[in-house]
Protein backbone atom coordinates (compact mmCIF):
# COMPACT_ATOMS: atom_id res chain seq x y z
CA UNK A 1 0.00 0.00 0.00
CA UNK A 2 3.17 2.01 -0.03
CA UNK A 3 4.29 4.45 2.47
CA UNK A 4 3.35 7.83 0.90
CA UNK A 5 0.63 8.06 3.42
CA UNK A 6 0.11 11.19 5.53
CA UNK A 7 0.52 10.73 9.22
CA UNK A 8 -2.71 10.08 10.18
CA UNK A 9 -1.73 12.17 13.67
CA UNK A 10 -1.56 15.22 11.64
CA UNK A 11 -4.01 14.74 9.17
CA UNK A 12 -6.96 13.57 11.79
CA UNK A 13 -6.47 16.62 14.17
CA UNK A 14 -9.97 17.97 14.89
CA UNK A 15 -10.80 21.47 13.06
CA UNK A 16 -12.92 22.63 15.54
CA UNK A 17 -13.91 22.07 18.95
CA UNK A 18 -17.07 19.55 17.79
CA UNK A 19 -14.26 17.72 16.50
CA UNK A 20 -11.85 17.47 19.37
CA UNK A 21 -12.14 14.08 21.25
CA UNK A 22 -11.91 13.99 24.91
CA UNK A 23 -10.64 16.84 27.51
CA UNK A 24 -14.64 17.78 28.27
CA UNK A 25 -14.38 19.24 31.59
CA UNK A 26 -12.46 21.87 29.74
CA UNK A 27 -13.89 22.50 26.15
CA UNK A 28 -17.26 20.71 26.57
CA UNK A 29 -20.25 23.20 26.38
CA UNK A 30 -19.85 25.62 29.19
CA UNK A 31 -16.63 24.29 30.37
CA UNK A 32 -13.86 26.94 31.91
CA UNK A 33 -11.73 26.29 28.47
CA UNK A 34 -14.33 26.52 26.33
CA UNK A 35 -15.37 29.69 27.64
CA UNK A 36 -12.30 31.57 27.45
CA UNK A 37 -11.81 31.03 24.04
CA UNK A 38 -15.43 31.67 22.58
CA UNK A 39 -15.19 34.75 24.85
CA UNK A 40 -11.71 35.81 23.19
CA UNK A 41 -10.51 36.00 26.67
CA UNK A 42 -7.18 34.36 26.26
CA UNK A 43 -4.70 33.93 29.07
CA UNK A 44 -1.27 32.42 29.18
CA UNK A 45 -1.71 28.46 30.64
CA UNK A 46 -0.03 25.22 31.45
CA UNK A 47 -1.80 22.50 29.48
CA UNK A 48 -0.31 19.14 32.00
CA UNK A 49 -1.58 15.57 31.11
CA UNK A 50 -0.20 12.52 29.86
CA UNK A 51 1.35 11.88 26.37
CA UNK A 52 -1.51 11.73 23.41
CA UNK A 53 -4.12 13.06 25.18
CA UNK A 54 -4.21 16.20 22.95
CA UNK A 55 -2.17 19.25 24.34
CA UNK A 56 -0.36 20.44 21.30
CA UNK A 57 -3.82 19.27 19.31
CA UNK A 58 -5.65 21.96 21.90
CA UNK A 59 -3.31 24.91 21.67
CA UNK A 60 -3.30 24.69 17.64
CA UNK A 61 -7.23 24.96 17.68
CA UNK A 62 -7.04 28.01 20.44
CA UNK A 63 -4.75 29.96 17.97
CA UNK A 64 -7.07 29.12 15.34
CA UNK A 65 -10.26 30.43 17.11
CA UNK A 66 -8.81 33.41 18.54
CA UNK A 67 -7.12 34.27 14.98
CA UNK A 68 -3.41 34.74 16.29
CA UNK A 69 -0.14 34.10 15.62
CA UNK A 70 0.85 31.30 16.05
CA UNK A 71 4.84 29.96 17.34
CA UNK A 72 6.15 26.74 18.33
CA UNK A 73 9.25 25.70 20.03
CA UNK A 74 10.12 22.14 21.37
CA UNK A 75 12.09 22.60 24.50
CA UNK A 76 14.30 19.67 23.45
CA UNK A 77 15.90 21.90 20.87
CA UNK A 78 15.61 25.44 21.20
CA UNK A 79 17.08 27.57 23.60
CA UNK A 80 16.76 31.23 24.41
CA UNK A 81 17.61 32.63 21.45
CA UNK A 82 14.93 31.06 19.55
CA UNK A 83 12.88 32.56 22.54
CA UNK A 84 13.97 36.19 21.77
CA UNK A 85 13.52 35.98 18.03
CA UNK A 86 9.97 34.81 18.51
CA UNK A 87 9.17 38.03 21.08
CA UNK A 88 10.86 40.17 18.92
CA UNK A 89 8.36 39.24 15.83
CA UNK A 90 5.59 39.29 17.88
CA UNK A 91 6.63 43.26 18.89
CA UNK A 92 7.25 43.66 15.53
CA UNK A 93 3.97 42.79 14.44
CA UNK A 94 1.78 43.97 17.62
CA UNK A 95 -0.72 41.48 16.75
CA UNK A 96 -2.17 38.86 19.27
CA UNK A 97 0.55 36.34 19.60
CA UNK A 98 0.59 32.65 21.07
CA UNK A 99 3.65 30.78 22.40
CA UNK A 100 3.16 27.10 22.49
CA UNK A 101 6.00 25.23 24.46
CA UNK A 102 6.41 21.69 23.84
CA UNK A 103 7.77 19.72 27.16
CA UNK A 104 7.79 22.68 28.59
CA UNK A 105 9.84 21.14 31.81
CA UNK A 106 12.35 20.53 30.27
CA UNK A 107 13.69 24.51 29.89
CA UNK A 108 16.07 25.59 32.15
CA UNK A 109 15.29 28.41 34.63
CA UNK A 110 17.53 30.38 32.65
CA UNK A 111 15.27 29.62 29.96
CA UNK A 112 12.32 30.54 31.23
CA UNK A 113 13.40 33.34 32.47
CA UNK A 114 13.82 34.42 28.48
CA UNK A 115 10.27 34.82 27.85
CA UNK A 116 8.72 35.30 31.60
CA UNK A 117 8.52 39.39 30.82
CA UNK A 118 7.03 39.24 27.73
CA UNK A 119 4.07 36.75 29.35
CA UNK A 120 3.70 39.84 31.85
CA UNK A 121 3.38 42.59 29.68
CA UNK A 122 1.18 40.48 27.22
CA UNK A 123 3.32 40.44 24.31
CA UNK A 124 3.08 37.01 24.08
CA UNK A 125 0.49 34.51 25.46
CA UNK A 126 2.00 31.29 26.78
CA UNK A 127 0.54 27.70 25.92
CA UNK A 128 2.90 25.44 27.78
CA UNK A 129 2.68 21.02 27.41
CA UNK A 130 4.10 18.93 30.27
CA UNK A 131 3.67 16.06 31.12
CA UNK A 132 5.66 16.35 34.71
CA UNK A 133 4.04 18.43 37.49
CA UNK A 134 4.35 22.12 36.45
CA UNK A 135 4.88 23.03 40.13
CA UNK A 136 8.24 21.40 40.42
CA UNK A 137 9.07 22.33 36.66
CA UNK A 138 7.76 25.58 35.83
CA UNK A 139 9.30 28.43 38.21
CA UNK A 140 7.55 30.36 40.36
CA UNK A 141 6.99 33.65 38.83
CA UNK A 142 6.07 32.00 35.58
CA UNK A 143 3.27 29.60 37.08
CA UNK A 144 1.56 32.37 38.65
CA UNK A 145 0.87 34.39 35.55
CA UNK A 146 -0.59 30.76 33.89
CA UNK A 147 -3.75 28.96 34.64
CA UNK A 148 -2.56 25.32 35.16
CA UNK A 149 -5.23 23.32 33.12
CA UNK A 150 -5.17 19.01 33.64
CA UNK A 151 -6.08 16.92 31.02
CA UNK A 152 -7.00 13.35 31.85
CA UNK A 153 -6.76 9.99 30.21
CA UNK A 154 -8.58 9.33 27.22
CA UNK A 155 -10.95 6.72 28.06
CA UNK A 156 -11.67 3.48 25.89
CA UNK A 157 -14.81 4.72 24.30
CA UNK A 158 -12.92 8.05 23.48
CA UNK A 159 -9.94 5.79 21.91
CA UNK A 160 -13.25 3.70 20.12
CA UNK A 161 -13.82 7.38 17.98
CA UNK A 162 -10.36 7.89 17.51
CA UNK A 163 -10.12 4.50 15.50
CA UNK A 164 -13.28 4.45 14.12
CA UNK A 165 -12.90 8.12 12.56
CA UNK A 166 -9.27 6.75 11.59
CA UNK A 167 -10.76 3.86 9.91
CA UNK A 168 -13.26 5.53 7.71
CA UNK A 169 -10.26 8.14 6.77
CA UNK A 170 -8.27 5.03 5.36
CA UNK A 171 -10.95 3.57 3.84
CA UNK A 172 -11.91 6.51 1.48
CA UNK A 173 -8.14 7.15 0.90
CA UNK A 174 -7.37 3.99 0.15
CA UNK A 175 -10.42 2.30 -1.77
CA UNK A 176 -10.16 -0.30 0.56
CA UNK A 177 -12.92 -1.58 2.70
CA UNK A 178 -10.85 -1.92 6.79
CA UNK A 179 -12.48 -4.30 8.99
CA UNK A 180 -11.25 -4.17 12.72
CA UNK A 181 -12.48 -7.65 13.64
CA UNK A 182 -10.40 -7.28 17.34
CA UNK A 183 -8.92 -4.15 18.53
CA UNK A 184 -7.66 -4.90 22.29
CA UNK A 185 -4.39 -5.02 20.80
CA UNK A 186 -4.31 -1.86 19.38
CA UNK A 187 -5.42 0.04 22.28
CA UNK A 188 -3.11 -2.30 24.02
CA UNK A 189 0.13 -0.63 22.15
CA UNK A 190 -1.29 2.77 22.59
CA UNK A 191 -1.45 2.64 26.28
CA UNK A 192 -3.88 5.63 26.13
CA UNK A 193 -2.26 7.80 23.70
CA UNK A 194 -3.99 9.21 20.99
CA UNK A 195 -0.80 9.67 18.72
CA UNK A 196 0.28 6.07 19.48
CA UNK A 197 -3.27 4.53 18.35
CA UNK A 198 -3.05 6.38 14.96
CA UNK A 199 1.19 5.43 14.67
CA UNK A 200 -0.03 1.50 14.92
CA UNK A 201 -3.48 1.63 12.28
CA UNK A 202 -1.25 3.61 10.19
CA UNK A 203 1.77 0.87 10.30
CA UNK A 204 -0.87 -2.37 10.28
CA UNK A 205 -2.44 -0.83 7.20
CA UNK A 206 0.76 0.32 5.34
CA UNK A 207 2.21 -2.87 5.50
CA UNK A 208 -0.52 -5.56 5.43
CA UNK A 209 -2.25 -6.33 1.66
CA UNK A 210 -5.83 -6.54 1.14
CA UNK A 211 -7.60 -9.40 -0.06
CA UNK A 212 -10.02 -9.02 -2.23
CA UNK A 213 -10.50 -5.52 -1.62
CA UNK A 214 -10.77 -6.22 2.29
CA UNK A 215 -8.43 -5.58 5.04
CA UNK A 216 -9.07 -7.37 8.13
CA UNK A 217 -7.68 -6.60 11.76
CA UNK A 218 -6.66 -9.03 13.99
CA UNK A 219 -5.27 -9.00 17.67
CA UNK A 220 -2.21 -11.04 16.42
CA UNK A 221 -1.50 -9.11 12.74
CA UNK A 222 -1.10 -5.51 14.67
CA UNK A 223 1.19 -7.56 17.53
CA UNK A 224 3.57 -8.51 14.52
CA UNK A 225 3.47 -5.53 12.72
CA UNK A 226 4.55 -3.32 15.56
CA UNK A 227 6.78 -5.64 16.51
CA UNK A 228 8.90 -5.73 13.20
CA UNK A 229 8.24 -2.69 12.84
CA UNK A 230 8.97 -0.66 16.27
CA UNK A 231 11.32 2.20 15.28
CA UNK A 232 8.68 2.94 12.45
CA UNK A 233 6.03 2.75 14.93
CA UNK A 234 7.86 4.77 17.25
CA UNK A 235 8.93 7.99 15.08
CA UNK A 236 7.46 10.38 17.37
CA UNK A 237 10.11 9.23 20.57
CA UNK A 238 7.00 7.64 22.23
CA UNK A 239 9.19 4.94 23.40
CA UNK A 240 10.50 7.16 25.73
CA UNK A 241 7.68 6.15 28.28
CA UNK A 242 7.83 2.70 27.51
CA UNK A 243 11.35 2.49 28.86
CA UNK A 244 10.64 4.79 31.88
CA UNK A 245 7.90 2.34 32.85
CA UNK A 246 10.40 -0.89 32.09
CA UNK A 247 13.22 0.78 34.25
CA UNK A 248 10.73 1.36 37.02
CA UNK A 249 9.16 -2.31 37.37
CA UNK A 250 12.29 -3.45 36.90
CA UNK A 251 13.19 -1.28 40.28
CA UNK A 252 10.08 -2.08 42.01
CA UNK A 253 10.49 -5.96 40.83
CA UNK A 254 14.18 -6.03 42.59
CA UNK A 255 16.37 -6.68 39.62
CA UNK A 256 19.19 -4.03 39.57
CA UNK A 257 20.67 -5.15 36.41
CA UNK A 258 17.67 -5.01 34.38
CA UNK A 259 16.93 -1.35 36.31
CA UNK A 260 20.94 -0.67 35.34
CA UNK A 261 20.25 -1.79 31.60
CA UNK A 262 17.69 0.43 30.91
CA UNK A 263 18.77 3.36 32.47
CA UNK A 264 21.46 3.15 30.35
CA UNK A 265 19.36 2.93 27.23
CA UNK A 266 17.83 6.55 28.60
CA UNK A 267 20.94 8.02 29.05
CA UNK A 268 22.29 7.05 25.94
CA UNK A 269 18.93 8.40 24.29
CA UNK A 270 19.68 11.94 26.16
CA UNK A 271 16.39 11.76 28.60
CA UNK A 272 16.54 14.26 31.14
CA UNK A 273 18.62 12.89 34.50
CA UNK A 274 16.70 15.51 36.98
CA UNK A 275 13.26 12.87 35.38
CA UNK A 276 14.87 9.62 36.09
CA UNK A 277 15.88 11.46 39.64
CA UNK A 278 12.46 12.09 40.35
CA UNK A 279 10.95 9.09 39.27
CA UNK A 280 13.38 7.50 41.70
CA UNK A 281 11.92 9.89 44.26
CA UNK A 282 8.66 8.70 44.04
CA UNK A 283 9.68 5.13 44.01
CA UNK A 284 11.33 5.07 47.41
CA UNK A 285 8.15 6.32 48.57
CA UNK A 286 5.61 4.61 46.69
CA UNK A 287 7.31 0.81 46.47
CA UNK A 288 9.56 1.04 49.63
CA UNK A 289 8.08 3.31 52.13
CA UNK A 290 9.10 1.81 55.56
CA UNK A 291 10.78 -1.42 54.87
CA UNK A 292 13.60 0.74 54.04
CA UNK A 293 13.00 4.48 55.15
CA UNK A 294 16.93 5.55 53.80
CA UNK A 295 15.50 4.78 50.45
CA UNK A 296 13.21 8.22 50.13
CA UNK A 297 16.71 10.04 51.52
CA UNK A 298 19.16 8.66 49.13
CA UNK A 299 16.74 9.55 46.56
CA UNK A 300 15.79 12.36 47.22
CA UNK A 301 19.80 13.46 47.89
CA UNK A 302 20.05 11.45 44.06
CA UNK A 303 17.56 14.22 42.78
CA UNK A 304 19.14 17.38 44.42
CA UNK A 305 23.18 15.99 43.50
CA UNK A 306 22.12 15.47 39.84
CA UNK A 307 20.58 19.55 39.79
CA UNK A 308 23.93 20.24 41.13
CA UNK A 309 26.75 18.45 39.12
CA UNK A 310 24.84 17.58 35.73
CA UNK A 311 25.90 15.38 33.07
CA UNK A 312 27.71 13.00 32.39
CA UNK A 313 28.90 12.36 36.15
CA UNK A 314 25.45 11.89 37.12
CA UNK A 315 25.37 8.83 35.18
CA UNK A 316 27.23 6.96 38.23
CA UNK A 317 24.66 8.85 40.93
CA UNK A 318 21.85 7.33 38.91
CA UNK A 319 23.54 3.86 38.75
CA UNK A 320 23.95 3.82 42.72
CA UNK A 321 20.24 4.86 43.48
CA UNK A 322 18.32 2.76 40.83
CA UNK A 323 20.57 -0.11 42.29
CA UNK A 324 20.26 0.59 45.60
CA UNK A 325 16.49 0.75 45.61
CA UNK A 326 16.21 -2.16 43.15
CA UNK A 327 17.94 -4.01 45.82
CA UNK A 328 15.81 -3.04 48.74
CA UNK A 329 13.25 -4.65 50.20
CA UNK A 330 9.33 -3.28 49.15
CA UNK A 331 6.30 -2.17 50.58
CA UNK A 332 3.66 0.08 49.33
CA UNK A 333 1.75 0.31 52.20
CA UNK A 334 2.01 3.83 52.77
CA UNK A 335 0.51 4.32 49.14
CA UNK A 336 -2.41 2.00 50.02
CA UNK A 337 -2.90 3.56 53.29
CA UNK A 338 -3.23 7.21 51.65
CA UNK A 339 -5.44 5.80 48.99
CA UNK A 340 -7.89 3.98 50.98
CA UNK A 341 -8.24 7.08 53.71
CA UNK A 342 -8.65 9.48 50.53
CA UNK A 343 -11.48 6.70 49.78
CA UNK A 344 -13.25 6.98 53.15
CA UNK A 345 -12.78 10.88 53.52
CA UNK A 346 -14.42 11.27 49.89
CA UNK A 347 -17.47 8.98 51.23
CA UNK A 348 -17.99 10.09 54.62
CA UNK A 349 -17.34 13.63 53.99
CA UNK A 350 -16.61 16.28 57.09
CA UNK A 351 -16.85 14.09 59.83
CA UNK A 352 -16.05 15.91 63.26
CA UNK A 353 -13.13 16.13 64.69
CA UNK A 354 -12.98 14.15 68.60
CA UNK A 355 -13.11 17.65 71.08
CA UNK A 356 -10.48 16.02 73.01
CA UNK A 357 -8.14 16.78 70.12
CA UNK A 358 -9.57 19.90 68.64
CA UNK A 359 -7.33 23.30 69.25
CA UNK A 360 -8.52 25.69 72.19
CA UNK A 361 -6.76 28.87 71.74
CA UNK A 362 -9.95 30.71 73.08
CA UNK A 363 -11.70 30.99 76.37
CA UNK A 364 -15.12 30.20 74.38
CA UNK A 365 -13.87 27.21 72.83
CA UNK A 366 -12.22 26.18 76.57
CA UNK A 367 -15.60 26.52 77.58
CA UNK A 368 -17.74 24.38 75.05
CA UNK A 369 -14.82 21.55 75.63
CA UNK A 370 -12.46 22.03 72.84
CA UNK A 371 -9.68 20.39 74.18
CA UNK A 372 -11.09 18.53 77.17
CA UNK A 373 -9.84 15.15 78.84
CA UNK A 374 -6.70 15.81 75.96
CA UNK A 375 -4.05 13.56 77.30
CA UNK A 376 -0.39 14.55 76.37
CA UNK A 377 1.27 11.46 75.34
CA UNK A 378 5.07 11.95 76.69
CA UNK A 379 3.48 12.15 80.18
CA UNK A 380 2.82 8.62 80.05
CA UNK A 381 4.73 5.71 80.67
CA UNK A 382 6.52 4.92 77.12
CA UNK A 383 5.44 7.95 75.73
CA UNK A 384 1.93 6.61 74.69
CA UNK A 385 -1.68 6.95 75.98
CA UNK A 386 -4.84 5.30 74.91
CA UNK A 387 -6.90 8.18 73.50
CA UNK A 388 -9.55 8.26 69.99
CA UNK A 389 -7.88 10.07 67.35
CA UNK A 390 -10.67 9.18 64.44
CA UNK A 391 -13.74 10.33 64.71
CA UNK A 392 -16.32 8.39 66.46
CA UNK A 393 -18.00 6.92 63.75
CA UNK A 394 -14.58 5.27 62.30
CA UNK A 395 -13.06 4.13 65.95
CA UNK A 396 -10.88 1.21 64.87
CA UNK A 397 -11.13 1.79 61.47
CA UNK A 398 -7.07 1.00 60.05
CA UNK A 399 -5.68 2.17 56.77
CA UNK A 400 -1.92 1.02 57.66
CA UNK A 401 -1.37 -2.11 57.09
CA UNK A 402 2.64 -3.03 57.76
CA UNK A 403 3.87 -5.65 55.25
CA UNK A 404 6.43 -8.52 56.05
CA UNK A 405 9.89 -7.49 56.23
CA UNK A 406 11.93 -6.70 59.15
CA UNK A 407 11.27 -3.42 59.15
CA UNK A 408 7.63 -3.05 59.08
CA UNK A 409 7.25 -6.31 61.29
CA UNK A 410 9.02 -3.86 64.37
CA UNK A 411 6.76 -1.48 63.14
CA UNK A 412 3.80 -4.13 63.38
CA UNK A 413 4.93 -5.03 66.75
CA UNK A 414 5.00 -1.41 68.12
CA UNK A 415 1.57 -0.84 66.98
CA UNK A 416 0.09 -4.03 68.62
CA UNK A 417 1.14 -3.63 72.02
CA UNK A 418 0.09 0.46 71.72
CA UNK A 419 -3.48 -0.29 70.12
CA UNK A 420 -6.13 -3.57 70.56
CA UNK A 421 -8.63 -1.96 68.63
CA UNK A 422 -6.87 -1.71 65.34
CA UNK A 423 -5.71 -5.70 65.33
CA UNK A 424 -2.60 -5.64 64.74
C-alpha cells in the first residue's frame, strides 16, 4: 500500500472544537476552556496531562479560534535565542501572539526566564505542554501568571472514535474496505495515547495487503506488525515512556541489572537525568516506604546531586540509586494507606473532629470543651496513651497495614502492644 501516506496524527487533528475528542471538563459546552476562548478571553496556561491526550492538538485549535499568531518551540531543541527571536516578531507585528511550548519542563530556569517578561506585559500569550508536574518544573513567577489546566486519560470509548474516525479516513483514501475484527491489541500498544493509536493503524495498514479488496484486523496481525516494525512505529520518541515504565518495574520488581540496563538505554537516548531522579523519588516512597526508610533520603539526595553536578557524572549517581532501591526490600503500604483514607474521607465527607483533640486557643472554645480530657502522650509511661484520634464513627477503622519485612514487622509489633482496637 506504499508508504506515501500522511501521518494520520496530523491529518486527523480535529478542526474545531465539535471535533476534538476527549478533555470535556475543559472544552465541553460551558466548560472553563471553552469559555475563554469563545469569549476571546485568552490567558497564558499550562496545558499538564499525559502523552496523546491532545495538548499540542488543543493549543493549535485556540490559535485558530482566537485568529493569532501562532509559534512553536520544542524545549528539546531550542534555547533562548529562539525565545527572543519569537518576542521580537511578535513586537514587531503587535498582533495577538501565542507561544506554544512543547515539554515545557524541560527549559532551564535560565530559559524561562527568556520569555517570563514578555508573558507579563502580554506580548506574548503562553501555551505550555508537560507532562511532569508544572509546580516542580515551571518556576515560580512563571506559574503564577498561567492557569494550570489538567487533562485526563482518554478513556476506551474516546480511543473507540479515535479509530473508528481513523478507519473511515483510510478507507476513502485507500479504496479499501478496513475491517477491525479485534482491537484490544491496538489500544493495548497505545497505552492511552492518541498519537500512538493512529502510529499503529497507520503501520498495520501500510504494510498488510488486502484481499479481495478487504483488510481485516486481527489482535495477532497488529502484535507482529509493531513488533517488526517498532522504530517505524515509534517515530514520534514515544518509546521514551515505555522504557521509563520498564526501568521502574524493573526497580520495584528487585532486579538491579535489568533497572541498570535500561537506564542506560535513557541516558544514551539523552532523557533528562533531573526525570529519572524524580521518578526515583517517588519510588522510594511509593514501592519502599518503611521497609527501608533511607530509600526516600538517598533519593531524594540522588535528585538534588544530579541539579547540582549535571551530566555525564550523574550517570554513576543514577547507577547507585536505581541499584540501591532495586535491591531493597518493598512495601507500598504507605501508598495503600493514603489511597484507601482518601477513599473513606471522599465517602464520609466532614466528619467531626474528637473535642479532646480539637485546638482551644480561646476561652469560648475552653468553655464548650475544645480540648477537654486531651491527654499529652510523653506524660505517660513509654510515651503513649490510649486516646480516639478518628472520629467516632470510624473508631478502629485502620488504613496502615505493615507488610512482612523486618522493618515493618518492628513497626507491626509497636503498633500491637500500643493499640487492641486496630488488630494488629
Amino acid at each position: 500500500m506504499g508508504s506515501s501516506i500522511k501521518p494520520l496524527a496530523e491529518t486527523l487533528r480535529p478542526k474545531n472544537l465539535f471535533q476534538y475528542i476527549g478533555q470535556q471538563h475543559l472544552v465541553g459546552e460551558g466548560a472553563i476552556l471553552r469559555n475563554a476562548i469563545e469569549n476571546n478571553a485568552l490567558h497564558s496556561m499550562i496545558l499538564w496531562g499525559p502523552p496523546g491526550v491532545g495538548k499540542t492538538t488543543l493549543a493549535l485549535l485556540i490559535a485558530q479560534l482566537v485568529n493569532a499568531q501562532f509559534y512553536v518551540l520544542s524545549a528539546i531543541n531550542s534555547g533562548v535565542k529562539d525565545i527572543r527571536d519569537i518576542i521580537d516578531k511578535a513586537k514587531e507585528f503587535g498582533e495577538k501572539t501565542i507561544l506554544f511550548i512543547d515539554e515545557i519542563h524541560r527549559f532551564s530556569k535560565s530559559q524561562q526566564d527568556a520569555f517570563l517578561g514578555a508573558v507579563e506585559q502580554g506580548i506574548i500569550t503562553l501555551i505550555g505542554a508537560t507532562t511532569e508536574n508544572p509546580s516542580f518544573e515551571v518556576i515560580s513567577p512563571l506559574l503564577s501568571r498561567c492557569q494550570v489546566y489538567v487533562l485526563k486519560p482518554l478513556d476506551i470509548d474516546d480511543l473507540q472514535v479515535i479509530l473508528e474516525n481513523a478507519k473511515n479516513y483510510l478507507e476513502k483514501k485507500l479504496d479499501t474496505l478496513i475491517e477491525i475484527k479485534e482491537n484490544e491489541a491496538l489500544f493495548r500498544v497505545s497505552g492511552g495515547d492518541a498519537r500512538k493509536l493512529l502510529n499503529a493503524i497507520e503501520l498495520v495498514v501500510q504494510i498488510t495487503k488486502s484481499v479481495a479488496g478487504k483488510l481485516v484486523i486481527t489482535n495477532d496481525m497488529v502484535m507482529k506488525c509493531i513488533q517488526k516494525n517498532l522504530a517505524l512505529y515509534d517515530k514520534n520518541g514515544e518509546q521514551h515512556y515505555d522504557i521509563i515504565s520498564a526501568f521502574i518495574k524493573s526497580i520495584r520488581g528487585s532486579d538491579p541489572n535489568a533497572a541498570v540496563y535500561w537506564l542506560a538505554r535513557m541516558i544514551e537516548a539523552g532523557e533528562d537525568p533531573l526525570f529519572i531522579a524524580r521518578r526515583m523519588t517517588i519510588l522510594a516512597s511509593e514501592d519502599i516506604g518503611n521497609a527501608n526508610p533511607n530509600a526516600l533520603l538517598l533519593a531524594n539526595s540522588c535528585f538534588q546531586t544530579v541539579h547540582q553536578i549535571g551530566m555525564p557524572e550523574a550517570r554513576i549517581i543514577l547507577s547507585q540509586t536505581a541499584i540501591y532501591l532495586a535491591s531493597s526490600p518493598k512495601s507500598n503500604a504507605s501508598y495503600l494507606a493514603i489511597d484507601d483514607a482518601l477513599d473513606w474521607v471522599r465517602k464520609t465527607g466532614n466528619l467531626p473532629v474528637p473535642l479532646p483533640i480539637r485546638n482551644a486557643p480561646t476561652q469560648l472554645m475552653k468553655k464548650l470543651d475544645y480540648g477537654k480530657d486531651y491527654k499529652y502522650a510523653h506524660s505517660y509511661e513509654n510515651n503513649f496513651v490510649n486516646l480516639e484520634f478518628l472520629p467516632e464513627s470510624m473508631s478502629g477503622k485502620k488504613f496502615y497495614e505493615p507488610q512482612n519485612n523486618a522493618r515493618e514487622n518492628d513497626i507491626r509489633n509497636y503498633l500491637k502492644k500500643c493499640w487492641e482496637k486496630y488488630r494488629y
